[in-house]
N, C-alpha and C. Protein backbone atom coordinates (compact mmCIF):
# COMPACT_ATOMS: atom_id res chain seq x y z
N UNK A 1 0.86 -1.18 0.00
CA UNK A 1 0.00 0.00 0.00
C UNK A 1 0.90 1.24 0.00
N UNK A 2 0.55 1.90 -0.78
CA UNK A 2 0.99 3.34 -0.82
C UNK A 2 0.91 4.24 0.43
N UNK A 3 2.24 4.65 0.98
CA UNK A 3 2.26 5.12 2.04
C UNK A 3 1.76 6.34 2.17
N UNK A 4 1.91 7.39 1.38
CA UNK A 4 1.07 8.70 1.10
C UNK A 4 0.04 8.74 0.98
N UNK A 5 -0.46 7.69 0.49
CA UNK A 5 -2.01 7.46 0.16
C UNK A 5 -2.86 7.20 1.56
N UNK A 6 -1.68 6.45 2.13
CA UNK A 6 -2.80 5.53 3.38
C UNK A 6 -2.80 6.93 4.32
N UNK A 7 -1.79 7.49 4.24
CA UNK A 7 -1.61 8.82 5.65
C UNK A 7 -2.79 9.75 4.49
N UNK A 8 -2.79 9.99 3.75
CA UNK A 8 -3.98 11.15 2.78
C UNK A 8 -5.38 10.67 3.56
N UNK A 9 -5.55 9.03 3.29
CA UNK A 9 -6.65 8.67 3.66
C UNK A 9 -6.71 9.11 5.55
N UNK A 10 -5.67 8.66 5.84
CA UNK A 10 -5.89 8.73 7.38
C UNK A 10 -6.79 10.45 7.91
N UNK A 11 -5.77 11.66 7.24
CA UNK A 11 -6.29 12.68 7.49
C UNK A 11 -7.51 13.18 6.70
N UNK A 12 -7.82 12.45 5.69
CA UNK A 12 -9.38 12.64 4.87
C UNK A 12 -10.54 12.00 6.30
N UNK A 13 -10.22 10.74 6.65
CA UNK A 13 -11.20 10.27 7.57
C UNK A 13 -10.86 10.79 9.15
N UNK A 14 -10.14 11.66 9.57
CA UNK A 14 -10.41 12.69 10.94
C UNK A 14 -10.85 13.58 10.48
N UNK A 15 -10.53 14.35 9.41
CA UNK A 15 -11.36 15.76 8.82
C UNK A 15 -13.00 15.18 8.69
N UNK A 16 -13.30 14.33 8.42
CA UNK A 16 -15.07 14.01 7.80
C UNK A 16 -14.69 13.75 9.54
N UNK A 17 -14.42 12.75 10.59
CA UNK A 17 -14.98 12.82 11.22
C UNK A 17 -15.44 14.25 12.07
N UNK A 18 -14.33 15.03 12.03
CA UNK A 18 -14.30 16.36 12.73
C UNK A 18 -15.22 17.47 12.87
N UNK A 19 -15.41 17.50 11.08
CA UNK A 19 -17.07 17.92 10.31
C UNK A 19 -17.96 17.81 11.17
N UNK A 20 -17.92 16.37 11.51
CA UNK A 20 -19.33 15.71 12.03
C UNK A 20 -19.38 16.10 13.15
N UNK A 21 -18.31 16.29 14.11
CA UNK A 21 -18.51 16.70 15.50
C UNK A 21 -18.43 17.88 15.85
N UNK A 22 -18.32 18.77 14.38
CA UNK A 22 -19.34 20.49 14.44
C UNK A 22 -20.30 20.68 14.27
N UNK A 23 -20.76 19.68 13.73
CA UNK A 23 -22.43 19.45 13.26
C UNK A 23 -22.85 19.02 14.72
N UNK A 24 -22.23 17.93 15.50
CA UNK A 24 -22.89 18.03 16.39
C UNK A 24 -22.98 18.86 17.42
N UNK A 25 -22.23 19.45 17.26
CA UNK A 25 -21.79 20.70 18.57
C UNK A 25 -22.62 22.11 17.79
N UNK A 26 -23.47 21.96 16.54
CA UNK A 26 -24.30 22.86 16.46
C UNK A 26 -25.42 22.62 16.85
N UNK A 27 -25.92 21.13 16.61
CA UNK A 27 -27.50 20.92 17.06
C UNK A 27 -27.25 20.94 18.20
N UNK A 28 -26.63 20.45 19.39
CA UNK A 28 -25.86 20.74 20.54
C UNK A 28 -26.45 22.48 21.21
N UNK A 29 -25.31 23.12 20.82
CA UNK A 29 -25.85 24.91 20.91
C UNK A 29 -27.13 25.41 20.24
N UNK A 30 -28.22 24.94 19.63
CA UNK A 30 -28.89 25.03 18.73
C UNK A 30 -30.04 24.09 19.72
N UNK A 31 -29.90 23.37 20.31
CA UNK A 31 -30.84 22.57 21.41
C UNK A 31 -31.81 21.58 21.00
N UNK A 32 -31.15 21.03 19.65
CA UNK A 32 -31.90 20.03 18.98
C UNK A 32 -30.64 19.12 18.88
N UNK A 33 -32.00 17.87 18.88
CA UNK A 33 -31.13 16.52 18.35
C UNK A 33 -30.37 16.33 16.86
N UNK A 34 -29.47 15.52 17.09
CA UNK A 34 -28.65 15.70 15.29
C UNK A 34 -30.08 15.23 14.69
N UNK A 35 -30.45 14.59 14.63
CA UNK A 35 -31.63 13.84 13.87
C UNK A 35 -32.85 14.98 13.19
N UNK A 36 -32.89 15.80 14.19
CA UNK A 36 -34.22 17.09 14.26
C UNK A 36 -33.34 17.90 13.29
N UNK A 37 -32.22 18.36 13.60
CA UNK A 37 -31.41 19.18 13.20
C UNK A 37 -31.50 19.05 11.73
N UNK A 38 -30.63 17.60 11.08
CA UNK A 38 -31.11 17.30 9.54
C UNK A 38 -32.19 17.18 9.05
N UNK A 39 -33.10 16.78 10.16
CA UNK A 39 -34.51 17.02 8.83
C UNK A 39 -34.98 18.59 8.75
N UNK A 40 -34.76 19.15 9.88
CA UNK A 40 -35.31 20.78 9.40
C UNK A 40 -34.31 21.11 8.69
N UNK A 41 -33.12 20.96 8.76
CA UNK A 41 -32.15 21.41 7.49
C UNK A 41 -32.01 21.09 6.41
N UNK A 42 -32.25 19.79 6.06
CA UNK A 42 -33.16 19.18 4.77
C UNK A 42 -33.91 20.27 4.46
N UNK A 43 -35.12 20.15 5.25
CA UNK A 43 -36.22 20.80 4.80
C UNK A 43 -35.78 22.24 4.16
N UNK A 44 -34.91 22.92 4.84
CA UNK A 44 -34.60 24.38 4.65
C UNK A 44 -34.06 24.15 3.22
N UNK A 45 -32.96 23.53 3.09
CA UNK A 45 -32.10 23.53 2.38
C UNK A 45 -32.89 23.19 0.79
N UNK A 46 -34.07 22.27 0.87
CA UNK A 46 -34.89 21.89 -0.29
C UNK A 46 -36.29 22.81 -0.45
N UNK A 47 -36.31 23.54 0.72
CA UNK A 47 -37.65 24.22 0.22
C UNK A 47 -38.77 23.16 0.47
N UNK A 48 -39.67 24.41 1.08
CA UNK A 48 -41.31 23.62 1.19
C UNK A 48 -42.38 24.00 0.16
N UNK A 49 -43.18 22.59 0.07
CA UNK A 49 -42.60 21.63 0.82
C UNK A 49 -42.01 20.54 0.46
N UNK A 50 -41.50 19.63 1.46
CA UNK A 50 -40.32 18.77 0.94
C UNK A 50 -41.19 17.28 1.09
N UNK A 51 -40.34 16.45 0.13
CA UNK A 51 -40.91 15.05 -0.07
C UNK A 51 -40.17 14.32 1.49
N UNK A 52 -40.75 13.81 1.90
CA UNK A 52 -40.44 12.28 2.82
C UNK A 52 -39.33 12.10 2.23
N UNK A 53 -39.51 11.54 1.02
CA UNK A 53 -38.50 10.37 0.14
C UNK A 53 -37.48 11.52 0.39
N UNK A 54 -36.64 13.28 0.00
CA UNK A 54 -36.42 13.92 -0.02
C UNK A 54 -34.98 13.75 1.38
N UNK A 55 -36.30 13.85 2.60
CA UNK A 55 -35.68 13.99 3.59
C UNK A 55 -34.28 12.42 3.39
N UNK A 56 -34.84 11.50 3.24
CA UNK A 56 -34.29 9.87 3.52
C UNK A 56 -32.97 10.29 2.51
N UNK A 57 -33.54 10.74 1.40
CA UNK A 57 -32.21 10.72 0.21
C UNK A 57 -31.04 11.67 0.61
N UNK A 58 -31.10 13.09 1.35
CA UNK A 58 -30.52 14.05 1.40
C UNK A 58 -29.80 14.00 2.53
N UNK A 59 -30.42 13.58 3.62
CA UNK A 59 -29.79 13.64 4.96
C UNK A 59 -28.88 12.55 5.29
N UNK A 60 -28.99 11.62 4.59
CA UNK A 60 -28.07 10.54 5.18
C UNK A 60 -28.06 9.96 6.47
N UNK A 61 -28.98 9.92 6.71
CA UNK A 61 -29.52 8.71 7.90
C UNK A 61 -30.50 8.30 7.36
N UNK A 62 -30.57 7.14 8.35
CA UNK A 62 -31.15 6.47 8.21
C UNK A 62 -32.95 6.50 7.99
N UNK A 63 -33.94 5.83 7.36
CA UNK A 63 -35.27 5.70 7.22
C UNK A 63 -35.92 5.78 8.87
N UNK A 64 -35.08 4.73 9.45
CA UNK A 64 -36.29 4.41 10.53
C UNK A 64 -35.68 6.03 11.54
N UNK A 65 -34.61 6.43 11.81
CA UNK A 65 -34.54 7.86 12.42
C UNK A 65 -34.29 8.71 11.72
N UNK A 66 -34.93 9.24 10.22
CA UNK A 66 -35.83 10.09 10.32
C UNK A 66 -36.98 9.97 10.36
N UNK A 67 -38.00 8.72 10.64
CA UNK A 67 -38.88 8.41 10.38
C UNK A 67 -39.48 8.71 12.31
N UNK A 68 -38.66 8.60 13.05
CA UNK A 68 -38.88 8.91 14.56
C UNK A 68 -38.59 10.63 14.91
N UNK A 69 -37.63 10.93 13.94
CA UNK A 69 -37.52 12.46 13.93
C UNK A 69 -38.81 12.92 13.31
N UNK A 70 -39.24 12.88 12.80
CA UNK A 70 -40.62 13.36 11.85
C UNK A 70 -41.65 13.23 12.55
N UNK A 71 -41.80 12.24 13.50
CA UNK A 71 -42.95 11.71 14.58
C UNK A 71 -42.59 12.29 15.71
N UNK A 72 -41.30 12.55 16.23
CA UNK A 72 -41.64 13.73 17.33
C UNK A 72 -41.60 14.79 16.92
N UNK A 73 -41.56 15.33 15.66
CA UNK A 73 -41.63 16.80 15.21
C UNK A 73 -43.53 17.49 14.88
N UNK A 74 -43.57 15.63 14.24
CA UNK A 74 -45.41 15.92 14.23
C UNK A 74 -46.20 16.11 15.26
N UNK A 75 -45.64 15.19 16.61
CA UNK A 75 -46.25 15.52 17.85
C UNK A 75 -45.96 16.92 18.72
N UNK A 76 -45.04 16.84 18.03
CA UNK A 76 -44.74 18.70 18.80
C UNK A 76 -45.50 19.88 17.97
N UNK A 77 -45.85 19.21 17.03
CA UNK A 77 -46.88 20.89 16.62
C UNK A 77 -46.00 21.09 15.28
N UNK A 78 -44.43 20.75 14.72
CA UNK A 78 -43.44 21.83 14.06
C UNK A 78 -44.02 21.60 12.57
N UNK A 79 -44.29 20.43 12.48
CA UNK A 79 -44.92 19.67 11.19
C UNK A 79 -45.92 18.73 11.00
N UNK A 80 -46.23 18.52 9.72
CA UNK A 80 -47.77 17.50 9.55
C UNK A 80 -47.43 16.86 7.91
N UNK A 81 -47.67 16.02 8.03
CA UNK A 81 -47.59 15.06 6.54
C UNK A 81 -48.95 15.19 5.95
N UNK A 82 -49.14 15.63 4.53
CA UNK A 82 -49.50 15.20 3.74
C UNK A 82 -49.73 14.03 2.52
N UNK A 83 -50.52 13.93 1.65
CA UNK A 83 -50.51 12.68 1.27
C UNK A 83 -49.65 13.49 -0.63
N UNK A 84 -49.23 12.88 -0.88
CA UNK A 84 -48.54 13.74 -2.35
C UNK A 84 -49.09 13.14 -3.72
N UNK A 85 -48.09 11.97 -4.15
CA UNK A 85 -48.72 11.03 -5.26
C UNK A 85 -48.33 9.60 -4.64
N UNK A 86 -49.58 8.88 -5.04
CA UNK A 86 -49.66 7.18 -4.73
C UNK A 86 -49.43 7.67 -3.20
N UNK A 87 -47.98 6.62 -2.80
CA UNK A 87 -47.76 6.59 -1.45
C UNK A 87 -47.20 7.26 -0.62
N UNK A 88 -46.37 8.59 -1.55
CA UNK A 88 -45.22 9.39 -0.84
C UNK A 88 -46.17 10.24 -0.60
N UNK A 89 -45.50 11.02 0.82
CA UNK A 89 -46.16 12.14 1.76
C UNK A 89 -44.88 12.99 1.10
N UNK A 90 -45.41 14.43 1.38
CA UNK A 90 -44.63 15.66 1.56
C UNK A 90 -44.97 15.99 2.93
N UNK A 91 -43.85 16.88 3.42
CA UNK A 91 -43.49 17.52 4.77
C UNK A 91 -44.22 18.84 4.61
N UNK A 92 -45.28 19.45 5.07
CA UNK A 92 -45.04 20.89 5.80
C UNK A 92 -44.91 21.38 6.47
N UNK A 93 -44.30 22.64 6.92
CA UNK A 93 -44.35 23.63 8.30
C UNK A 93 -45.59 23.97 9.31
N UNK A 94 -45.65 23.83 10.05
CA UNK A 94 -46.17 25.17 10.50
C UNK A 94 -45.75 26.03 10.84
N UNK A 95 -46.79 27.02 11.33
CA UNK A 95 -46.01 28.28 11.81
C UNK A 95 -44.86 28.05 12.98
N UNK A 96 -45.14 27.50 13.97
CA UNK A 96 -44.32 26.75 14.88
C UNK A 96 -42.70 26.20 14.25
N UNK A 97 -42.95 25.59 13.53
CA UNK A 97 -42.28 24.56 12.48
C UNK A 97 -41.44 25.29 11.43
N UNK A 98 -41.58 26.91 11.18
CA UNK A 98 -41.39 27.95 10.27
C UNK A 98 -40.13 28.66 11.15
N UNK A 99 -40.54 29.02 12.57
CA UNK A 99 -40.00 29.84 13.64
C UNK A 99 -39.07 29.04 13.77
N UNK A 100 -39.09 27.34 14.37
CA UNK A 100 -38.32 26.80 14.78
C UNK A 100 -37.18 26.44 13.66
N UNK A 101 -37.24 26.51 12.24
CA UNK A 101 -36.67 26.09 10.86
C UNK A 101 -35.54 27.24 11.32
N UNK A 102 -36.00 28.66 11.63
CA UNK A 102 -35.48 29.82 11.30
C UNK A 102 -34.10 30.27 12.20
N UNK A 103 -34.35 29.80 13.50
CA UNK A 103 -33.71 29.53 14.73
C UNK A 103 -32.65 28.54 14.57
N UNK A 104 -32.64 27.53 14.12
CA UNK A 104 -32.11 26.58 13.94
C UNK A 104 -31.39 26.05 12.91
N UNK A 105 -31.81 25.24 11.75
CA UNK A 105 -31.44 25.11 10.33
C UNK A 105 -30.78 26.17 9.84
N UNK A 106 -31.73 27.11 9.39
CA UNK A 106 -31.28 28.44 9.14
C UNK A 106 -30.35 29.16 9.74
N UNK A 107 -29.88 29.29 11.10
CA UNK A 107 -28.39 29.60 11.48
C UNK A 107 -27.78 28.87 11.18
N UNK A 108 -27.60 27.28 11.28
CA UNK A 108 -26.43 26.35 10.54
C UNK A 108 -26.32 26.59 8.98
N UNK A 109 -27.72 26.76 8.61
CA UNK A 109 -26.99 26.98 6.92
C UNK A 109 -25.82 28.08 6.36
N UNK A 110 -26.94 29.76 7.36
CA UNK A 110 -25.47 30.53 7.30
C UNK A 110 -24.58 30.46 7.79
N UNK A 111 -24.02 29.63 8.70
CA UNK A 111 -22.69 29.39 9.42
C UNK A 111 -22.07 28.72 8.10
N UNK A 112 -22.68 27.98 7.58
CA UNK A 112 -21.99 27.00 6.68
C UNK A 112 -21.35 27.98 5.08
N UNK A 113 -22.40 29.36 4.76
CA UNK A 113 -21.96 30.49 4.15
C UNK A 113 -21.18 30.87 4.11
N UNK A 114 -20.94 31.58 5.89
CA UNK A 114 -20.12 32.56 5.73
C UNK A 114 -18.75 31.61 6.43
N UNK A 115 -18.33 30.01 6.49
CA UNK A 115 -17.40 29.80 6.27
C UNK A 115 -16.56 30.00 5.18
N UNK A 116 -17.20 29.97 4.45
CA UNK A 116 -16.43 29.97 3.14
C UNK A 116 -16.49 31.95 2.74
N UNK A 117 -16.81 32.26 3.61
CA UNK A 117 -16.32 33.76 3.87
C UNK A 117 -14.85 34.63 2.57
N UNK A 118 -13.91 33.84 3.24
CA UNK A 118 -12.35 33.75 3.01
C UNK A 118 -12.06 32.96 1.74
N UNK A 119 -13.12 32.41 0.99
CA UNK A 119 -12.81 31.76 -0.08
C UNK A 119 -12.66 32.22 -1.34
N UNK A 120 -11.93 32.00 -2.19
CA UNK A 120 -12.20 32.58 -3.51
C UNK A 120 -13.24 31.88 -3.84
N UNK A 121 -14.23 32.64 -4.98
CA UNK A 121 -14.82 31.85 -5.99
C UNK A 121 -14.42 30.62 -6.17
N UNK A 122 -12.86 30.48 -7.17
CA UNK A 122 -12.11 29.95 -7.59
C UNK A 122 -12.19 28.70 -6.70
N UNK A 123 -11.50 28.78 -5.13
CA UNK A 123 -11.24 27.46 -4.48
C UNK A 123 -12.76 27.06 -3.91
N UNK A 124 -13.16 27.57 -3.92
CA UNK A 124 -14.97 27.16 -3.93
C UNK A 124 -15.14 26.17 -5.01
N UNK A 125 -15.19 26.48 -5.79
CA UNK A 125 -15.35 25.77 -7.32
C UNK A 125 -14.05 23.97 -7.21
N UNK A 126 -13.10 24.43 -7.09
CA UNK A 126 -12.49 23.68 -6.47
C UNK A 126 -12.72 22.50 -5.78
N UNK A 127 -12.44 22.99 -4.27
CA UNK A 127 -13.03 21.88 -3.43
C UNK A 127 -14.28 21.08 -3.90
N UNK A 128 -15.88 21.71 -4.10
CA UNK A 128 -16.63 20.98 -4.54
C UNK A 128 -16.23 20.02 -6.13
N UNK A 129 -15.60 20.70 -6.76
CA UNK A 129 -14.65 19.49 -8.04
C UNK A 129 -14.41 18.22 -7.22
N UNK A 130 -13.46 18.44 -6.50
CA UNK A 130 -12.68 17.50 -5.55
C UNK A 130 -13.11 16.49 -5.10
N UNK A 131 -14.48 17.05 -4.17
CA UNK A 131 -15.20 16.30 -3.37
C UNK A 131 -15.73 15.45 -4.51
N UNK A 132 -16.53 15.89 -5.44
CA UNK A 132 -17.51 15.04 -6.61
C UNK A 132 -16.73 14.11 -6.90
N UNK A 133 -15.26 14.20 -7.39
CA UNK A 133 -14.28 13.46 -8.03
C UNK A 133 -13.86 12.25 -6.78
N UNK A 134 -13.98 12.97 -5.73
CA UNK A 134 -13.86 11.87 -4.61
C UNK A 134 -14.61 10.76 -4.70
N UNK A 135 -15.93 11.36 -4.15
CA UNK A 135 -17.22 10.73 -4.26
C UNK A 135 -17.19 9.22 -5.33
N UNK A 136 -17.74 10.22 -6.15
CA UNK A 136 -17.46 8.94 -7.64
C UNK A 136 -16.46 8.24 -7.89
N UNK A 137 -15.34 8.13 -7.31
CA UNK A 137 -13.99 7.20 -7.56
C UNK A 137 -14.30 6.25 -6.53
N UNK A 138 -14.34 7.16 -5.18
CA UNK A 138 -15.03 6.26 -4.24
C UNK A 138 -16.07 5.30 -4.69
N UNK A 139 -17.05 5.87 -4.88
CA UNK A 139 -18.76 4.58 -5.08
C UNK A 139 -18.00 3.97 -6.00
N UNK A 140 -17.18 3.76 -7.59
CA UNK A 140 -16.49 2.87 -8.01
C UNK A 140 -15.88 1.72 -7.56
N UNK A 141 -15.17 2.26 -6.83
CA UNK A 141 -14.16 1.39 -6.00
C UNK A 141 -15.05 0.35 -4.78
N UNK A 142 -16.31 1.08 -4.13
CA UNK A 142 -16.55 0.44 -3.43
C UNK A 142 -17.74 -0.90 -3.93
N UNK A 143 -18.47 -0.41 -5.47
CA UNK A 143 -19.08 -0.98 -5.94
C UNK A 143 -18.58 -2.70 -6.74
N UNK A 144 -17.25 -1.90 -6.50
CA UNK A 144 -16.11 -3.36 -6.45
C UNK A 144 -16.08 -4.47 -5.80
N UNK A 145 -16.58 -3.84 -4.34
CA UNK A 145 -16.17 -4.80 -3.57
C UNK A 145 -17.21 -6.07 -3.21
């Protein structure tokens, strides 16, 4: 094994984990569960209203927790399912559900903005290259296995 490669990989997988443990240290300060956190940020991030299927594809967890995130969000008043086409529901707000999006999601999204504050265009454009090129070499490789 390629020794540069394996140390590249080593610091690629503490950086994603690191990510993750700002994400949690926002729903954290933010006073929601990671789980609550991605589906209203889903939601923000896709616009209402948003498909079920939407939330499952985008957020990257799992069906059955967002499927418990969505059920204590319905019992709290924030949201209510509709019926869409055939079997898929869409998500809406309520007003509750609007306030709480705004507070929440919505400060993580602009945090996530004005990181890239300091960025050029240019390495903007960049990194997301990178990542895609990651991505897809990755699912290759793993579709290998």
């Amino acid at each position: 094994m390629n020794e540069k490669r394996a140390a590249a990989i080593h610091r690629i997988n503490y950086l994603t984990s690191e990510t993750d443990r700002i994400y949690h240290q926002a729903s954290s300060k933010l006073g929601i569960a990671n789980s609550i956190s991605m589906v209203l940020y889903t939601i923000y991030d896709m616009g209402e209203p948003c498909l079920l299927s939407d939330i499952y594809k985008c957020s990257c967890i799992s069906k059955q927790t967002v499927n418990s995130a969505v059920r204590s969000l319905e019992a709290d008043g924030i949201l209510y399912l509709e019926q869409h086409n055939g079997r898929s529901k869409k998500i809406m707000l309520t007003e509750k559900g609007r306030e709480l999006t705004e507070k929440t999601a919505a400060r993580l999204y602009f945090a996530e903005v004005n990181a890239f504050e300091d960025w050029s265009d240019e390495e903007v454009e960049t990194y997301i290259g990178l990542m895609k090129k990651y991505a897809d070499c990755l699912r290759k490789q793993v579709e290998k296995l």
